[in-house]
PDB file of N, CA and C in Angstrom:
ATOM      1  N   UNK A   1      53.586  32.382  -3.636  1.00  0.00           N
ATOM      2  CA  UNK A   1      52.554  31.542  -4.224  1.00  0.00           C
ATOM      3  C   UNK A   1      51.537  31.173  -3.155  1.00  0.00           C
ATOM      4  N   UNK A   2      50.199  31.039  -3.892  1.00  0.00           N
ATOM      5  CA  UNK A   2      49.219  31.145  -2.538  1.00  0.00           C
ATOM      6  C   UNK A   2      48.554  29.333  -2.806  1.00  0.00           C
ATOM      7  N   UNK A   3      48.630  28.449  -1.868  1.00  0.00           N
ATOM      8  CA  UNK A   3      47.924  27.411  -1.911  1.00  0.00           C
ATOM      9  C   UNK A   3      46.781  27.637  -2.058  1.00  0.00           C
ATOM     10  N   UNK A   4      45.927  26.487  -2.712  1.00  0.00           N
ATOM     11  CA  UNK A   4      45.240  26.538  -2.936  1.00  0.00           C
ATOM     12  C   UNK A   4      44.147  25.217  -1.882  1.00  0.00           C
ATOM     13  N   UNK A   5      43.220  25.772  -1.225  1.00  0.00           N
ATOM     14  CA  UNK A   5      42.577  25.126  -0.106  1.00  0.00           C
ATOM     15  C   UNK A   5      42.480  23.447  -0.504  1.00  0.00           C
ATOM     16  N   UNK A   6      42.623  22.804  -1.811  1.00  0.00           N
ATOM     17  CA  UNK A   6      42.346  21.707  -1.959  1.00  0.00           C
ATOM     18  C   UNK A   6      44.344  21.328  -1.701  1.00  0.00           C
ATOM     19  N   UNK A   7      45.183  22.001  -2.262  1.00  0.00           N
ATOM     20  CA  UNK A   7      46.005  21.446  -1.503  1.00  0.00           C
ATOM     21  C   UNK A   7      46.393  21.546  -0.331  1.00  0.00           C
ATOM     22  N   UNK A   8      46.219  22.606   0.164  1.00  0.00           N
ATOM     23  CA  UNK A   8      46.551  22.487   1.783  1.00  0.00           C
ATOM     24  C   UNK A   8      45.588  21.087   2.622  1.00  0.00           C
ATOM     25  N   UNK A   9      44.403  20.984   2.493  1.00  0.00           N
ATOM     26  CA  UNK A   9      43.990  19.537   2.681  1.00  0.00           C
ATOM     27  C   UNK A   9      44.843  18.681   2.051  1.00  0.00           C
ATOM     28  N   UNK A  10      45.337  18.346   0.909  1.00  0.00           N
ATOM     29  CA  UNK A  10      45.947  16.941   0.649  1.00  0.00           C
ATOM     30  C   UNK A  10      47.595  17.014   1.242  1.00  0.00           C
ATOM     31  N   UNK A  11      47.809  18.216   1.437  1.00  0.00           N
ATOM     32  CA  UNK A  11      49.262  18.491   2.189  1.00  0.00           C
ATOM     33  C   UNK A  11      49.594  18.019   3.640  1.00  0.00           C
ATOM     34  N   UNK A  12      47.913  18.587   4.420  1.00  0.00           N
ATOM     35  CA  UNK A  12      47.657  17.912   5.859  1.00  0.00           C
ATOM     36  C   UNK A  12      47.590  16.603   5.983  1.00  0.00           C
ATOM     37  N   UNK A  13      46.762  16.430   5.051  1.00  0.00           N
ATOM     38  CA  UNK A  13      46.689  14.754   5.132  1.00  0.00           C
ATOM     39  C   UNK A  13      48.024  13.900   5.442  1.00  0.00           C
ATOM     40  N   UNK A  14      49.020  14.450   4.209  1.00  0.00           N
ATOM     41  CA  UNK A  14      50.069  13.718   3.970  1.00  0.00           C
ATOM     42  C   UNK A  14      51.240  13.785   5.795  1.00  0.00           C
ATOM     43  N   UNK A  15      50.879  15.323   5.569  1.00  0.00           N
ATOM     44  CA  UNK A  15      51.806  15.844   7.014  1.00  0.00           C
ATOM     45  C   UNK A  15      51.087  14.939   7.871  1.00  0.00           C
ATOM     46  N   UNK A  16      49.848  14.281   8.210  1.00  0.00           N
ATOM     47  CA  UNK A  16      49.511  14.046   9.718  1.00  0.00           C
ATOM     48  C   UNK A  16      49.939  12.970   9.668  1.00  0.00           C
ATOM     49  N   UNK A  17      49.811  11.475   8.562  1.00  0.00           N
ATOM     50  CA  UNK A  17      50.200  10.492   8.123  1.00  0.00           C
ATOM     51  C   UNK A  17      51.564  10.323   8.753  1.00  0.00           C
ATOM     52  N   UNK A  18      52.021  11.502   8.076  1.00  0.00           N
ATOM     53  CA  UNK A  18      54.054  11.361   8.277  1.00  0.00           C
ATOM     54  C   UNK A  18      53.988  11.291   9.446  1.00  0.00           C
ATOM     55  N   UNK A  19      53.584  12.211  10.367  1.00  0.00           N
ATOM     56  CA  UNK A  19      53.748  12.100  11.955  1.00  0.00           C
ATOM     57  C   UNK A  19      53.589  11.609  12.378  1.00  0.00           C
ATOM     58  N   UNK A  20      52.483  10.519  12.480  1.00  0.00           N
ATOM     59  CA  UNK A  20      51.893   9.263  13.289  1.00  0.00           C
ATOM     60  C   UNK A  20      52.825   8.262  13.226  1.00  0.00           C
ATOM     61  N   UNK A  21      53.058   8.106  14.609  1.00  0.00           N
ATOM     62  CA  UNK A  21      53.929   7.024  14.921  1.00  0.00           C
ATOM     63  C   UNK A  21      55.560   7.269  14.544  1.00  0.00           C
ATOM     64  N   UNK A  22      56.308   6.275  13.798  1.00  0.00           N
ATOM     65  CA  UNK A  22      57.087   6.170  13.106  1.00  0.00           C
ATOM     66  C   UNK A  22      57.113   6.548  11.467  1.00  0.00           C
ATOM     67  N   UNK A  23      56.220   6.482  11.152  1.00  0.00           N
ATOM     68  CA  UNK A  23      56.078   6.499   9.667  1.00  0.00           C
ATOM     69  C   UNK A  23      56.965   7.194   8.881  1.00  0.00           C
ATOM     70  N   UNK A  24      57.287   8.658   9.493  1.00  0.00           N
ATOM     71  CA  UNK A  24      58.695   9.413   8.828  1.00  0.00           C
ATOM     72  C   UNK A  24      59.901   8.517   8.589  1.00  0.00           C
ATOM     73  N   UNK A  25      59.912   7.991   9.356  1.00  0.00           N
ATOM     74  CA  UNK A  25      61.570   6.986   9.896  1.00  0.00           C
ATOM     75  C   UNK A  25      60.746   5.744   8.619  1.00  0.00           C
ATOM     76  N   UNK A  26      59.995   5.157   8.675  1.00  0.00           N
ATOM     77  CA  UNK A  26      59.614   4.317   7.976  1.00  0.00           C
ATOM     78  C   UNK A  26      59.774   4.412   6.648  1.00  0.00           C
ATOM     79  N   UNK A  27      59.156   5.313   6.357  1.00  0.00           N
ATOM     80  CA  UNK A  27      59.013   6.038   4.663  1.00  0.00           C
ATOM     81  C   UNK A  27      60.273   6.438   4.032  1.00  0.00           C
ATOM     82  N   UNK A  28      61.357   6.798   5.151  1.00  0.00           N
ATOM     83  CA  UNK A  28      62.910   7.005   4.280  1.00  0.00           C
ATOM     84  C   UNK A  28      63.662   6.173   4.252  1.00  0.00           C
ATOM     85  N   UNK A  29      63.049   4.826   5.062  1.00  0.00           N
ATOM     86  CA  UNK A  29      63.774   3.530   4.780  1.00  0.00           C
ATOM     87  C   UNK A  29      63.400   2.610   3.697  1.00  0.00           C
ATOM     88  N   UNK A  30      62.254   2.906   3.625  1.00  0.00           N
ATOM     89  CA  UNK A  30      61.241   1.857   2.914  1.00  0.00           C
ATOM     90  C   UNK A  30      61.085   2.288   1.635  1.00  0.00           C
ATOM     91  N   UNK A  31      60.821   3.728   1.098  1.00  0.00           N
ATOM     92  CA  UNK A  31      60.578   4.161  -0.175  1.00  0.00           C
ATOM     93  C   UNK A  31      61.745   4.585  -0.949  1.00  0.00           C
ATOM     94  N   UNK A  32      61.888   3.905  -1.585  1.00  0.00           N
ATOM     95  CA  UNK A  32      63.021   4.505  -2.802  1.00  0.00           C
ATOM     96  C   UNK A  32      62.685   5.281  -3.946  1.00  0.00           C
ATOM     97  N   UNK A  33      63.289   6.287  -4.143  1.00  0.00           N
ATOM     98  CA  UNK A  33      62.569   7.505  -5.699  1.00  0.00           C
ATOM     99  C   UNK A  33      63.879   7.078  -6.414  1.00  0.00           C
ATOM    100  N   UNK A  34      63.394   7.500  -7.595  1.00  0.00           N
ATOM    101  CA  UNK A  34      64.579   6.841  -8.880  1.00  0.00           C
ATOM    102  C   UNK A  34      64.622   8.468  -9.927  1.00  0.00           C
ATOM    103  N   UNK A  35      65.699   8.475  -9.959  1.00  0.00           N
ATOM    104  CA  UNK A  35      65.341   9.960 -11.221  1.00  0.00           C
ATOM    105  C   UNK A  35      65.926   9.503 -12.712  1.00  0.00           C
ATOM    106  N   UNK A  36      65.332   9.482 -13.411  1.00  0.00           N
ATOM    107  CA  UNK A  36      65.718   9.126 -14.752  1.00  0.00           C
ATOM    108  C   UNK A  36      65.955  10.184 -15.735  1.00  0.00           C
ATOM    109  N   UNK A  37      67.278  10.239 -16.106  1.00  0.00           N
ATOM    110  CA  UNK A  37      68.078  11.710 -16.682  1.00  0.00           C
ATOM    111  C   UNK A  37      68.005  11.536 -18.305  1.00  0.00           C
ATOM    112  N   UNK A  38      67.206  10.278 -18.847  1.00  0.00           N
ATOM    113  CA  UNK A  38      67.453  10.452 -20.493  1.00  0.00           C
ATOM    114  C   UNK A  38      68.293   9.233 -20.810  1.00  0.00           C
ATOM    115  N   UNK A  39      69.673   8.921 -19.881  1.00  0.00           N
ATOM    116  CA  UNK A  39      70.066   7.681 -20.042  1.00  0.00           C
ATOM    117  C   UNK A  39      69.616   6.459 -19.945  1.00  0.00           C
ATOM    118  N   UNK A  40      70.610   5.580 -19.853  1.00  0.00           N
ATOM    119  CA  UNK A  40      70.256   4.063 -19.606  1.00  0.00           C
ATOM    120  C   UNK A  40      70.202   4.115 -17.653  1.00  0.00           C
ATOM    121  N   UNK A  41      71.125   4.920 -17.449  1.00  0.00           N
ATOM    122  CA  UNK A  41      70.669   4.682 -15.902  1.00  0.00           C
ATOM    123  C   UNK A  41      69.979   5.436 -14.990  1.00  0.00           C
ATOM    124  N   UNK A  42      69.348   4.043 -13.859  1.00  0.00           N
ATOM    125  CA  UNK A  42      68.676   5.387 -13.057  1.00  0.00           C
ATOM    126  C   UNK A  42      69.263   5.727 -11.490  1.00  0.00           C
ATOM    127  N   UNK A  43      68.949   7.191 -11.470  1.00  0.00           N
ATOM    128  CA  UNK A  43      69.925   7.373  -9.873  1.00  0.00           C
ATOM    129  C   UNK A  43      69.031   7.327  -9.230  1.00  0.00           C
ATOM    130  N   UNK A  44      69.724   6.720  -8.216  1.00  0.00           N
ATOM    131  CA  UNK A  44      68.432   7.044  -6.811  1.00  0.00           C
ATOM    132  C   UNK A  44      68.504   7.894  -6.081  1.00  0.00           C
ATOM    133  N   UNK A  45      67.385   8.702  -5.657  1.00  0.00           N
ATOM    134  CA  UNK A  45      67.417  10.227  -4.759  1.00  0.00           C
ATOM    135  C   UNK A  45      66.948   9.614  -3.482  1.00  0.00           C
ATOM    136  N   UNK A  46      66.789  10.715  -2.474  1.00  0.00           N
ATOM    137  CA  UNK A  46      67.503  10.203  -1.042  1.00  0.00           C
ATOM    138  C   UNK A  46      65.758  11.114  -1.022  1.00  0.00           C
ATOM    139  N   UNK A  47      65.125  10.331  -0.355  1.00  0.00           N
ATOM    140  CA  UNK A  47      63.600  10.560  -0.076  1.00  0.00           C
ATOM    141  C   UNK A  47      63.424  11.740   0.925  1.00  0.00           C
ATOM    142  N   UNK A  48      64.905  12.007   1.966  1.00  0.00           N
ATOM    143  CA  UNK A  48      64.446  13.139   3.080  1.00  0.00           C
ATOM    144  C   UNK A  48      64.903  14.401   2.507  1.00  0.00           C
ATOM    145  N   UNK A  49      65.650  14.053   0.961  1.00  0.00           N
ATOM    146  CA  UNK A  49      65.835  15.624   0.323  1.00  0.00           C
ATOM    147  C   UNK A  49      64.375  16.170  -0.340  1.00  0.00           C
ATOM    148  N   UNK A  50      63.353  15.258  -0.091  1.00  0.00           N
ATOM    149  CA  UNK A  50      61.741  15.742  -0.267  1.00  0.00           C
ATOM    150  C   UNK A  50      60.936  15.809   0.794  1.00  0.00           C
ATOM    151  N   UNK A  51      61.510  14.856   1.840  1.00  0.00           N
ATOM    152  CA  UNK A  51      60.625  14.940   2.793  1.00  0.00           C
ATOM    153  C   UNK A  51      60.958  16.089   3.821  1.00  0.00           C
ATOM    154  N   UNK A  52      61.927  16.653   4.245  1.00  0.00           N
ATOM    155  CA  UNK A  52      62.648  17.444   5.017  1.00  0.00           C
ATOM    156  C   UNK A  52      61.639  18.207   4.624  1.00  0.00           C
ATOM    157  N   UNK A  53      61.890  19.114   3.289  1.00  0.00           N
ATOM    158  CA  UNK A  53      61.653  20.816   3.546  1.00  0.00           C
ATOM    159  C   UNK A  53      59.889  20.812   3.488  1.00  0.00           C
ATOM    160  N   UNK A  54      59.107  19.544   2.911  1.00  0.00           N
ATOM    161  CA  UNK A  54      58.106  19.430   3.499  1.00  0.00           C
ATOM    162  C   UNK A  54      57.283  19.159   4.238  1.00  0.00           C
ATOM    163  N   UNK A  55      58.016  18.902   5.505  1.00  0.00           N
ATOM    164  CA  UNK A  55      57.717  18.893   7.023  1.00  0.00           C
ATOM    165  C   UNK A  55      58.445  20.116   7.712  1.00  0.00           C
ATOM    166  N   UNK A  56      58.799  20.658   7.022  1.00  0.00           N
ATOM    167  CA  UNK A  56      59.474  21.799   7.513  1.00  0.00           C
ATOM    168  C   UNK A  56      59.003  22.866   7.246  1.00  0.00           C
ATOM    169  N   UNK A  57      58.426  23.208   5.901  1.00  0.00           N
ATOM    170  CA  UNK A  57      57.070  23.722   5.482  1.00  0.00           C
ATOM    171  C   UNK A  57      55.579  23.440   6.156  1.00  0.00           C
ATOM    172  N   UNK A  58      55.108  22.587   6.273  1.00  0.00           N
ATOM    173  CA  UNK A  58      53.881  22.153   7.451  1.00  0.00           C
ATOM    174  C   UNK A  58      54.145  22.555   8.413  1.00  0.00           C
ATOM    175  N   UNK A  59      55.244  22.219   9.093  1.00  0.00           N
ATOM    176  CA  UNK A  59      55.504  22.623  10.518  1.00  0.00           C
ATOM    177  C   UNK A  59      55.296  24.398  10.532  1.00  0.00           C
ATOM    178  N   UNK A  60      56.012  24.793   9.757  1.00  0.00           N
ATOM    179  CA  UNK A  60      55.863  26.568   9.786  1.00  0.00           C
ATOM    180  C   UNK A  60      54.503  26.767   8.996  1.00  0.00           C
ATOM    181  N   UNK A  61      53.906  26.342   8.378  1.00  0.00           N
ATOM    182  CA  UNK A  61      52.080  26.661   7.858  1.00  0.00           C
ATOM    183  C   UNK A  61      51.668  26.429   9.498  1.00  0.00           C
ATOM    184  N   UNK A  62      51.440  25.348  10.042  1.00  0.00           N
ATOM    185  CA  UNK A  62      50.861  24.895  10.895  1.00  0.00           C
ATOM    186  C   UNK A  62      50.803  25.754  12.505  1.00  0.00           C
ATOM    187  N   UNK A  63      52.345  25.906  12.519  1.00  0.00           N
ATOM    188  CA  UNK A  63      52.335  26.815  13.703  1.00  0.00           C
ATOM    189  C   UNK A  63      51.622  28.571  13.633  1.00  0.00           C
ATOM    190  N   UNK A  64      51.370  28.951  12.206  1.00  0.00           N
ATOM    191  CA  UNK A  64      50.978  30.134  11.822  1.00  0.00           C
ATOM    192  C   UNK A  64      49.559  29.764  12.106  1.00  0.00           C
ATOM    193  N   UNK A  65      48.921  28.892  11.524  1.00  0.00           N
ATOM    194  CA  UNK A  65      47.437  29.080  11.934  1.00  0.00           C
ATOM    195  C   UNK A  65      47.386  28.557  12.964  1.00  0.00           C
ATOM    196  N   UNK A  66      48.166  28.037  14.268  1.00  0.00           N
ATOM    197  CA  UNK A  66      47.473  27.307  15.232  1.00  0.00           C
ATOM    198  C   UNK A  66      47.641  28.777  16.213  1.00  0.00           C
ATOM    199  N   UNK A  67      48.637  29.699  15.641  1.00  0.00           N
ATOM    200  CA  UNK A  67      48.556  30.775  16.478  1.00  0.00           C
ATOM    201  C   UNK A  67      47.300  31.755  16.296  1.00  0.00           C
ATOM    202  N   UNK A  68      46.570  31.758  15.113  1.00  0.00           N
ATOM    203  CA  UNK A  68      45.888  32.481  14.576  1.00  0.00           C
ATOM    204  C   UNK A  68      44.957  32.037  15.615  1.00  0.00           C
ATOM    205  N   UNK A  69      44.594  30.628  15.645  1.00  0.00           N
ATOM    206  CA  UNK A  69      43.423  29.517  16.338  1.00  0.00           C
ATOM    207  C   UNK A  69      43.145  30.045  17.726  1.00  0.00           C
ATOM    208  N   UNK A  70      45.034  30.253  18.135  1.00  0.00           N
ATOM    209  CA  UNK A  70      44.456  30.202  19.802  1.00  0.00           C
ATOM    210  C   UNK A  70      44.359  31.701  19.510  1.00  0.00           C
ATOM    211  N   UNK A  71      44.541  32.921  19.162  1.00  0.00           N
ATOM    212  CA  UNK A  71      44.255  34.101  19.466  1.00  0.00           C
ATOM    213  C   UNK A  71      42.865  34.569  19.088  1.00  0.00           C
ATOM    214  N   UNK A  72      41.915  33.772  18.115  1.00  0.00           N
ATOM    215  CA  UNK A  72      40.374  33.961  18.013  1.00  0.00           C
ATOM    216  C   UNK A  72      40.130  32.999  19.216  1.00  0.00           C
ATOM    217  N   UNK A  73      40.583  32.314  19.842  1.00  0.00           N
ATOM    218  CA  UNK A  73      39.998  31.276  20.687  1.00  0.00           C
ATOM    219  C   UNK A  73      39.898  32.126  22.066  1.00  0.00           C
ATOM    220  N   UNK A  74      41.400  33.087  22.527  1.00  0.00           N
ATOM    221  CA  UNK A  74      41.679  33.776  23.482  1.00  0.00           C
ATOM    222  C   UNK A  74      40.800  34.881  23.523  1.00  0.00           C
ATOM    223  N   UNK A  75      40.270  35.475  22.572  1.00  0.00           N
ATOM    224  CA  UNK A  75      39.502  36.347  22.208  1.00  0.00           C
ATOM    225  C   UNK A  75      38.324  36.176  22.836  1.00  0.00           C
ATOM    226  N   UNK A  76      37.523  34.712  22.320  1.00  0.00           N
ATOM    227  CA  UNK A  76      36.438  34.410  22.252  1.00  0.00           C
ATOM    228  C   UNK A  76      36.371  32.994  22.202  1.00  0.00           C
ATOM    229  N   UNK A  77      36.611  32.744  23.907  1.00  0.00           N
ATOM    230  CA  UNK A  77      37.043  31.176  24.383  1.00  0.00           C
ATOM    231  C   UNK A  77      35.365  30.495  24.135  1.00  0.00           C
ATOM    232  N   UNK A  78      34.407  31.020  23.411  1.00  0.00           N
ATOM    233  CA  UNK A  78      32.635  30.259  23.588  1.00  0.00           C
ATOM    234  C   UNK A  78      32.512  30.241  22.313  1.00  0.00           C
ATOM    235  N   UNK A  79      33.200  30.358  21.136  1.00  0.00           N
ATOM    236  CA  UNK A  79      33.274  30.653  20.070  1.00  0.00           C
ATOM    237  C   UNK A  79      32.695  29.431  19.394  1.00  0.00           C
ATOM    238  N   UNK A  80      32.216  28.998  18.597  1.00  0.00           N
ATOM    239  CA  UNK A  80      31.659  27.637  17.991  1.00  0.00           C
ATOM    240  C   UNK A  80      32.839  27.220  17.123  1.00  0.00           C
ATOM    241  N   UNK A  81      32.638  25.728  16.591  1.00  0.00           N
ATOM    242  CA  UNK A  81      33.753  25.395  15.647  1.00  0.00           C
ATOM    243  C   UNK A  81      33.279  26.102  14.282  1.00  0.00           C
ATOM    244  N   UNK A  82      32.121  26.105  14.305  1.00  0.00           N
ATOM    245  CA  UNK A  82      31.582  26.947  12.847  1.00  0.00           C
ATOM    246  C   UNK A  82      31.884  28.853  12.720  1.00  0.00           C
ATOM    247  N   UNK A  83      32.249  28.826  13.739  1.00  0.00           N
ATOM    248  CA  UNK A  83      31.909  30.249  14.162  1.00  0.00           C
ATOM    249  C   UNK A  83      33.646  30.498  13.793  1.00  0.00           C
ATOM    250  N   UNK A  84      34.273  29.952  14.428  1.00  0.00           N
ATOM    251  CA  UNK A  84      36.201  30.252  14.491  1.00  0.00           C
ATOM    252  C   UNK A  84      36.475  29.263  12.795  1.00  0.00           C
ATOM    253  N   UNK A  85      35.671  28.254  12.322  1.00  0.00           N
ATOM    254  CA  UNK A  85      36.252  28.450  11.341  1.00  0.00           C
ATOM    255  C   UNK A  85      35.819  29.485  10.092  1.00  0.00           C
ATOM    256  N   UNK A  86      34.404  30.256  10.077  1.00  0.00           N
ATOM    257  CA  UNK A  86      33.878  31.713   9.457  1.00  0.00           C
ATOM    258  C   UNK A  86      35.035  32.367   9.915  1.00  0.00           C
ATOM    259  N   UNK A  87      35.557  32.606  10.936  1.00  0.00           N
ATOM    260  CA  UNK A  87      36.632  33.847  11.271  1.00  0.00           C
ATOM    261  C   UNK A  87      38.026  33.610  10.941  1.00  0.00           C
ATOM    262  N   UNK A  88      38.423  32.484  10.543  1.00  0.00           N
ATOM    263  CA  UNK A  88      39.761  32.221  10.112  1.00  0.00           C
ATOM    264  C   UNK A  88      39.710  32.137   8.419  1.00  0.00           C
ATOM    265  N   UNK A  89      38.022  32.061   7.632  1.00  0.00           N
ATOM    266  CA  UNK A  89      38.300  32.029   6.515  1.00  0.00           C
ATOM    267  C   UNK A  89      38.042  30.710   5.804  1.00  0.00           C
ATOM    268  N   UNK A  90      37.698  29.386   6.464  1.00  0.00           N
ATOM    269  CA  UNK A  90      38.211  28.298   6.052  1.00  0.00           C
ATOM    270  C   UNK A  90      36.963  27.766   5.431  1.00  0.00           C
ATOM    271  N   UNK A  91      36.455  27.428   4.207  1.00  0.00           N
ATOM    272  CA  UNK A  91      35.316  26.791   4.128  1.00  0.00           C
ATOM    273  C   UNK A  91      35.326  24.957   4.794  1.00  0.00           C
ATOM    274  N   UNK A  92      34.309  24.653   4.428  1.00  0.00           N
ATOM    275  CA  UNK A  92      33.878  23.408   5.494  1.00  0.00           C
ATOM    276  C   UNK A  92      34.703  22.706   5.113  1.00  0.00           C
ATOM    277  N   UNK A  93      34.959  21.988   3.846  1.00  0.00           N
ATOM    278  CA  UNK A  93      36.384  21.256   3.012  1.00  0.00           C
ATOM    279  C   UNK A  93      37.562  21.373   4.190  1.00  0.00           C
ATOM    280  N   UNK A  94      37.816  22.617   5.081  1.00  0.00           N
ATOM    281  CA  UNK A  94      39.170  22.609   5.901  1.00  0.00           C
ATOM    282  C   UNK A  94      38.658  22.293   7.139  1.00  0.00           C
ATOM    283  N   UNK A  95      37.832  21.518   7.551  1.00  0.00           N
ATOM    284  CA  UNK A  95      36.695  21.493   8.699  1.00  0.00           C
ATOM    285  C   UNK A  95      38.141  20.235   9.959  1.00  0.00           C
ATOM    286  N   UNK A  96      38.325  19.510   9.167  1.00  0.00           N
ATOM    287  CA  UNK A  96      39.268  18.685   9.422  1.00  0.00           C
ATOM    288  C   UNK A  96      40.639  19.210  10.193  1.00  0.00           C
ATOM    289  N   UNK A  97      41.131  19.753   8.830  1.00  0.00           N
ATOM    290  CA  UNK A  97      42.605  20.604   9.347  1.00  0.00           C
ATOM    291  C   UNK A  97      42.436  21.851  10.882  1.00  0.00           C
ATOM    292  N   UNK A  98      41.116  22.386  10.820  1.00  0.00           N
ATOM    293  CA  UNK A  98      40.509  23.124  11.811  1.00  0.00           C
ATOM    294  C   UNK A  98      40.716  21.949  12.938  1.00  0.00           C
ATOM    295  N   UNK A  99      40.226  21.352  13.081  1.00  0.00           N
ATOM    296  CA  UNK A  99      39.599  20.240  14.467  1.00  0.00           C
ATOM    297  C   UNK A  99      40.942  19.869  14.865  1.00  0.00           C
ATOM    298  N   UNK A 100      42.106  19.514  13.869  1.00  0.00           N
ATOM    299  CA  UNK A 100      43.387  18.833  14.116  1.00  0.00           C
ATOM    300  C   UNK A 100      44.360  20.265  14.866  1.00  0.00           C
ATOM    301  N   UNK A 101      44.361  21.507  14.764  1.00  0.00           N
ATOM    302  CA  UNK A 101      44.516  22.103  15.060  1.00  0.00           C
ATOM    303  C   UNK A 101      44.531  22.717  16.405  1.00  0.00           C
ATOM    304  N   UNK A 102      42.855  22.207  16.489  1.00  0.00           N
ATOM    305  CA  UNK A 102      42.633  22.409  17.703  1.00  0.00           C
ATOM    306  C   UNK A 102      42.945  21.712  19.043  1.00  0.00           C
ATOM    307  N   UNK A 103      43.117  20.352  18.262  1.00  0.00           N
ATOM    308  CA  UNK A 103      42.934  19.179  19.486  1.00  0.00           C
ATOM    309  C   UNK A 103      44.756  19.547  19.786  1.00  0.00           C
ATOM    310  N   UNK A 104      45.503  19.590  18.967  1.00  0.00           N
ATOM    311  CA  UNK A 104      47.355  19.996  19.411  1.00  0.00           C
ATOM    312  C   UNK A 104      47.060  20.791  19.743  1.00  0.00           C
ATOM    313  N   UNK A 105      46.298  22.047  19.855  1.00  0.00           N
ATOM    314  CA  UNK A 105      46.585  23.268  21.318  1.00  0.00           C
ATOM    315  C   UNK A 105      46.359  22.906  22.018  1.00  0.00           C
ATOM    316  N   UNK A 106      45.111  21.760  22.400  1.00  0.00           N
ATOM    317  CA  UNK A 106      44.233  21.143  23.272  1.00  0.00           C
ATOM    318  C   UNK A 106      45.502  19.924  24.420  1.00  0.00           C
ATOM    319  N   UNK A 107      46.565  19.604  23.501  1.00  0.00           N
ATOM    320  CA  UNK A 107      47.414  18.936  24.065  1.00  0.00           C
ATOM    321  C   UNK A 107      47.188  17.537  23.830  1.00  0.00           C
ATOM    322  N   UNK A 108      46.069  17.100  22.686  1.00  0.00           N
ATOM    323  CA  UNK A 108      45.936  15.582  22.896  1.00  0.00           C
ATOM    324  C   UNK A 108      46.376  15.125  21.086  1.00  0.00           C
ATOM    325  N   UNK A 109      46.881  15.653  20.713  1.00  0.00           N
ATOM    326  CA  UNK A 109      47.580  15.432  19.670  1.00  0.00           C
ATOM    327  C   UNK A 109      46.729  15.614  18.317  1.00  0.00           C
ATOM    328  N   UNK A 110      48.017  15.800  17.189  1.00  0.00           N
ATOM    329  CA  UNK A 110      46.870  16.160  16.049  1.00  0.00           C
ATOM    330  C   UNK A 110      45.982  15.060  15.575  1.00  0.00           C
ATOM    331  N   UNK A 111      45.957  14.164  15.534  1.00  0.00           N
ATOM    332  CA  UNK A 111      45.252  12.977  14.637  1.00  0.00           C
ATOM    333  C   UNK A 111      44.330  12.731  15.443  1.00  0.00           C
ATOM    334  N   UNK A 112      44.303  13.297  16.945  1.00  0.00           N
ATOM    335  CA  UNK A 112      43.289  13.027  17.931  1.00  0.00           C
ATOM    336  C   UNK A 112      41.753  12.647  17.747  1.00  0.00           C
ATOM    337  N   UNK A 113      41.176  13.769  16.224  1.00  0.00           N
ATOM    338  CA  UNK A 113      39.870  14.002  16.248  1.00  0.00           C
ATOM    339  C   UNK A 113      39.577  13.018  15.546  1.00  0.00           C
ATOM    340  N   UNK A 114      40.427  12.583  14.901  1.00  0.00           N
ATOM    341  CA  UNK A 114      40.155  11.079  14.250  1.00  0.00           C
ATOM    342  C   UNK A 114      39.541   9.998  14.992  1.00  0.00           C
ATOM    343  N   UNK A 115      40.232  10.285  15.454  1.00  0.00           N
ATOM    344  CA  UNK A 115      40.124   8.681  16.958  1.00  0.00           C
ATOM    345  C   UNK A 115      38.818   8.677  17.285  1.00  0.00           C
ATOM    346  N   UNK A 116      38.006   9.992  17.945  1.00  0.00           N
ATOM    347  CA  UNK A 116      37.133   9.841  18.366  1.00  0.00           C
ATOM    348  C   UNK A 116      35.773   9.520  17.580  1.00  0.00           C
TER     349      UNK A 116
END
């Protein structure tokens, strides 16, 4: 199944959120999901049997294009941000997930470009 560019933005979003700071550790203490089967009762599901395989999923999306990133980058270290994101495909909408990308090869972390 092929994402679709508006979710891979709302996927990043969620992934960079989770990472910052504590918030993972936070969110499986703090949020409770309830599944309701038709009965009178409701069970409660364990939040890291959702959160796991989708940080585990990001993590493997993420490391695929950051390799893609640095090998147009290695290529063509003068490359513009407009220029490497035309060559990876990404319209401007992924302009974000691009920059966050860059700044973790860069070594100053993903949420970095925010900051500034």
């Amino acid at each position: 199944m092929v994402d679709s560019d508006v979710s891979k933005i709302k996927s990043d979003l969620i992934y960079r959120f989770l990472i910052e700071g504590d918030n993972l550790i936070r969110f499986q203490n703090q949020i409770r999901l309830f599944e309701w089967t038709g009965n009178e009762e409701l069970t409660q599901i364990n939040i890291a049997e959702h959160l796991s395989p989708f940080v585990i999923h990001k993590t493997s999306f993420n490391t695929h294009e950051m390799a893609r990133v640095q090998d147009i980058l290695y290529k063509n270290p003068n490359i513009t941000t407009k220029g490497l994101r035309e060559e990876l495909g990404y319209p401007n909408t992924m302009l974000r997930l691009l920059l966050g990308y860059k700044d973790e090869l860069y070594g100053s972390g993903r949420n970095s470009f925010l900051i500034k």
